[in-house]
N, C-alpha and C. Protein backbone atom coordinates (compact mmCIF):
# COMPACT_ATOMS: atom_id res chain seq x y z
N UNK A 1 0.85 -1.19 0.00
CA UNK A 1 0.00 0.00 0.00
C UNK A 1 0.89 1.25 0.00
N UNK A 2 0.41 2.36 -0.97
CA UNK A 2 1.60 3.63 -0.88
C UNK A 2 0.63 4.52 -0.33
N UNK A 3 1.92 5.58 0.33
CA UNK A 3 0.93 6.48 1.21
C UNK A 3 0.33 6.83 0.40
N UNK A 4 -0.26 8.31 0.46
CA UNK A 4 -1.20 9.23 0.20
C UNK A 4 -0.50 10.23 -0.58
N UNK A 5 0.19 10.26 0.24
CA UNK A 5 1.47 11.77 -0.67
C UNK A 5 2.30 11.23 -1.50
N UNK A 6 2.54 9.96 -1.90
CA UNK A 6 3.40 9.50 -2.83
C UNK A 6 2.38 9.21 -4.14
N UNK A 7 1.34 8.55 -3.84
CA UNK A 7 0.20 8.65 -4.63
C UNK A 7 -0.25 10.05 -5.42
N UNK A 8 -0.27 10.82 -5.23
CA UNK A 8 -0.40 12.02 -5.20
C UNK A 8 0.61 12.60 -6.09
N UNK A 9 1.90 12.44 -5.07
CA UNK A 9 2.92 12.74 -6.53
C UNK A 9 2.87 12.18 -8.21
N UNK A 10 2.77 10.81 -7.45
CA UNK A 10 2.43 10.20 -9.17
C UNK A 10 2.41 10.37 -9.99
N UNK A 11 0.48 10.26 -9.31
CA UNK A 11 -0.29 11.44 -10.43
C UNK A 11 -0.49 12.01 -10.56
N UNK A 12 0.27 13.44 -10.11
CA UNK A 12 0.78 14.33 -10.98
C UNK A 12 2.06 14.35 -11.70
N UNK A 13 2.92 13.35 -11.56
CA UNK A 13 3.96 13.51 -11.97
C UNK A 13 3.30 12.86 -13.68
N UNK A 14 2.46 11.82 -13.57
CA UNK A 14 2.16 11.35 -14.74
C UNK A 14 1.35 12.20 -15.29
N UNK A 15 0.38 13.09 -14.72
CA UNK A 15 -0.52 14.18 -15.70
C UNK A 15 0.71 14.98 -16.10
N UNK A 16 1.84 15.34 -15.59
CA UNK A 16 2.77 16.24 -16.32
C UNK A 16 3.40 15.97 -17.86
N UNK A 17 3.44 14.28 -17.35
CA UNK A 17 4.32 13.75 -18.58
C UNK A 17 2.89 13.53 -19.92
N UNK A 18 1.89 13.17 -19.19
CA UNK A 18 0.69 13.23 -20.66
C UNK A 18 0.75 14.58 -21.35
N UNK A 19 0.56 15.88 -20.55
CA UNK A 19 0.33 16.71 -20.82
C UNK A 19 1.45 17.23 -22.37
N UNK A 20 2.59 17.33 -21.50
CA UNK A 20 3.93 17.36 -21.91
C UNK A 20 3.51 16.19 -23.54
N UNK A 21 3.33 15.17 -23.28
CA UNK A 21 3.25 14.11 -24.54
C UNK A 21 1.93 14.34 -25.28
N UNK A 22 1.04 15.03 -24.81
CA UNK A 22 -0.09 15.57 -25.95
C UNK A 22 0.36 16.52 -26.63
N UNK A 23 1.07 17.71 -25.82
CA UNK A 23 1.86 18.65 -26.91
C UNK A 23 2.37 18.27 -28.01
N UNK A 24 3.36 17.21 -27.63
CA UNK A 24 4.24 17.10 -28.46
C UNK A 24 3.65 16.15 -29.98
N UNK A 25 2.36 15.68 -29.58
CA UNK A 25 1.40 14.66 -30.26
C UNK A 25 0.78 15.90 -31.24
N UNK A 26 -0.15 17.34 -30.57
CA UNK A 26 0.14 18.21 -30.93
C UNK A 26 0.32 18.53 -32.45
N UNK A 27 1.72 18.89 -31.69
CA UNK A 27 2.87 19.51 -32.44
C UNK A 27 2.87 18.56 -33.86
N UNK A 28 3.17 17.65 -33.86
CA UNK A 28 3.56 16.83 -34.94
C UNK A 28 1.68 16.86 -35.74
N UNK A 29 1.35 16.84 -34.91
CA UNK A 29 -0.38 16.76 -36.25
C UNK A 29 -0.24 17.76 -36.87
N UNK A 30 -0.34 19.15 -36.26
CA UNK A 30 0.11 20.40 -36.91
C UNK A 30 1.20 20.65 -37.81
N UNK A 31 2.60 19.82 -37.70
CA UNK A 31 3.55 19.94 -39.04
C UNK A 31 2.76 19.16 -39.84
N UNK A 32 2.49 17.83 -39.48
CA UNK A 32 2.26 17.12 -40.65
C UNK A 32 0.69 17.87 -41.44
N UNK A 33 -0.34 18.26 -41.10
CA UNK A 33 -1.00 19.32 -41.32
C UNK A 33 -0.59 20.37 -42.19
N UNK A 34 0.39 21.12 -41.60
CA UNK A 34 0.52 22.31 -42.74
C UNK A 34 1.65 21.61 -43.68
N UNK A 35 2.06 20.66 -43.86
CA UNK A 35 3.08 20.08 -44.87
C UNK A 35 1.96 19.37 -45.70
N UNK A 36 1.01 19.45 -45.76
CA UNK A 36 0.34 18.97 -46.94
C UNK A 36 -0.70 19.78 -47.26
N UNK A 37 -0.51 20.70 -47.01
CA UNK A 37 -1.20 22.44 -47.13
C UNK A 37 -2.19 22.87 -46.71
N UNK A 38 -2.33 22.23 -45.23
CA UNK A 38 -3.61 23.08 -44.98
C UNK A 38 -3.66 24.37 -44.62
N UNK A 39 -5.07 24.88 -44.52
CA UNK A 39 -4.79 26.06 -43.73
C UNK A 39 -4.82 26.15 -42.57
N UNK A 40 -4.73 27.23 -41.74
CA UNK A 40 -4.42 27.24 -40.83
C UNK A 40 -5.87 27.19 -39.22
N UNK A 41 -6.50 27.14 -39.82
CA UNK A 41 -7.98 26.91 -39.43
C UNK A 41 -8.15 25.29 -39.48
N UNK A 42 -7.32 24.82 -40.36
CA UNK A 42 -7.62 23.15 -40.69
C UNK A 42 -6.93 22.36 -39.33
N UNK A 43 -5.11 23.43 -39.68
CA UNK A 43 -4.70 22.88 -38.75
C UNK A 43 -4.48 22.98 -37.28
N UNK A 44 -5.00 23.95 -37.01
CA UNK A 44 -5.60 23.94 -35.22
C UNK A 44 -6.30 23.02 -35.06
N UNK A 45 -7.21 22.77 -36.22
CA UNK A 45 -8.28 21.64 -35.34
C UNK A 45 -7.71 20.06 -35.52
N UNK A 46 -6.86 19.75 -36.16
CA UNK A 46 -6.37 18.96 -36.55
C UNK A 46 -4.86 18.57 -35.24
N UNK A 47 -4.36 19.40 -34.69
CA UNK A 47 -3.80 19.73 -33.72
C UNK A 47 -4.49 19.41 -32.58
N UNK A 48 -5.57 20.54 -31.89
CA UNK A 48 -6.76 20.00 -31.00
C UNK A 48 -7.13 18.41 -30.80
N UNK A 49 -7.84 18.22 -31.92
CA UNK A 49 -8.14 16.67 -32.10
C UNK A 49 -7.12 15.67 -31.52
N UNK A 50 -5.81 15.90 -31.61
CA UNK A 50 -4.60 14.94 -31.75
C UNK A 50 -4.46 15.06 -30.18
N UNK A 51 -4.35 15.99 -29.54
CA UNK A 51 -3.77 17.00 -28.55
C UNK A 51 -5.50 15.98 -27.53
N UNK A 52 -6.78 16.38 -28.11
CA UNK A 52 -7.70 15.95 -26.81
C UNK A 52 -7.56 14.24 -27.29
N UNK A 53 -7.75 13.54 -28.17
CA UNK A 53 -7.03 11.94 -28.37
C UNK A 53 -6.64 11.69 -27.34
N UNK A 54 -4.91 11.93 -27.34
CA UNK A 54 -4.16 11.61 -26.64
C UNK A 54 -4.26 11.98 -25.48
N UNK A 55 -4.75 12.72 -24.99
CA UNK A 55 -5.42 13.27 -23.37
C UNK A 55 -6.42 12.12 -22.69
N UNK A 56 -7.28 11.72 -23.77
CA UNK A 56 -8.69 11.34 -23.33
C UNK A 56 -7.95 9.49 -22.58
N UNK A 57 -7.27 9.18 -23.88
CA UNK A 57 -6.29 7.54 -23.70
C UNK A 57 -5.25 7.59 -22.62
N UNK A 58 -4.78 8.63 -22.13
CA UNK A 58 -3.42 9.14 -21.49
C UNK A 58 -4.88 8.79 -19.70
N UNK A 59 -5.60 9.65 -19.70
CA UNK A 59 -6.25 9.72 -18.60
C UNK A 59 -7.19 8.23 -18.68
N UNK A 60 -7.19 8.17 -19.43
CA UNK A 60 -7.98 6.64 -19.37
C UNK A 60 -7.33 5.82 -18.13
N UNK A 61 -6.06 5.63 -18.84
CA UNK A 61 -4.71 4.83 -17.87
C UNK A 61 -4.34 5.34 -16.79
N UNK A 62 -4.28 6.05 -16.55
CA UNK A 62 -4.28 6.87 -15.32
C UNK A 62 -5.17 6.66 -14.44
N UNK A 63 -6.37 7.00 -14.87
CA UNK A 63 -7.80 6.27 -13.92
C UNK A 63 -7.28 4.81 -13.65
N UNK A 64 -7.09 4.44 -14.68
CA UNK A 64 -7.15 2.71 -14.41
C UNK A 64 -6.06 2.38 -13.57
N UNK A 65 -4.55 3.00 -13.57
CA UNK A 65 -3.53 2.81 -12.31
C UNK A 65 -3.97 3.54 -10.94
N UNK A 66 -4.72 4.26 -11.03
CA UNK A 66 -4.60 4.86 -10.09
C UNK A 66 -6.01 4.06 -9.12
N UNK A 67 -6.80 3.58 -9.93
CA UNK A 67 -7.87 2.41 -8.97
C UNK A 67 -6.87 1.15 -8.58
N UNK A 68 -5.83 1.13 -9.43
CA UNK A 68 -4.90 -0.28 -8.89
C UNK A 68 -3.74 -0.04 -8.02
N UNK A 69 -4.00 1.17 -7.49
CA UNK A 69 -2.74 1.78 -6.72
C UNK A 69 -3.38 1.25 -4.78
C-alpha cells in the first residue's frame, strides 16, 4: 500500500508527462497538417483533435492505475 502523498505525486507527476506528450502529439499533427497544405484553421483543429485523443487515452490509464494503486 503507498501512502497518500506519494500517490499524489504520481499522479501528478504522470498528468505532467501526458500533458507534456499531448503537446508534443500536438505539435507533430500540426507539421504534418501544414506540410500537406492546410490552412491554418484546418490545422488547429487537426492539432486540438490529436492534442484531446491523446489526453482522453493518457487519462484513461491513469484512472485505471490509479484504482490499482
Amino acid at each position: 500500500m503507498t501512502p497518500p502523498v506519494l500517490r499524489l505525486v504520481l499522479l501528478l507527476l504522470a498528468l505532467a508527462v501526458t500533458t507534456l506528450f499531448g503537446l508534443f502529439t500536438a505539435g507533430l499533427a500540426a507539421l504534418l497538417a501544414r506540410h500537406t497544405g492546410a490552412s491554418t484553421a484546418s490545422v488547429l483543429l487537426r492539432a486540438g483533435a490529436a492534442f484531446a485523443a491523446t489526453a482522453t487515452l493518457a487519462l484513461a490509464v491513469l484512472t485505471l492505475a490509479a484504482t490499482a494503486l
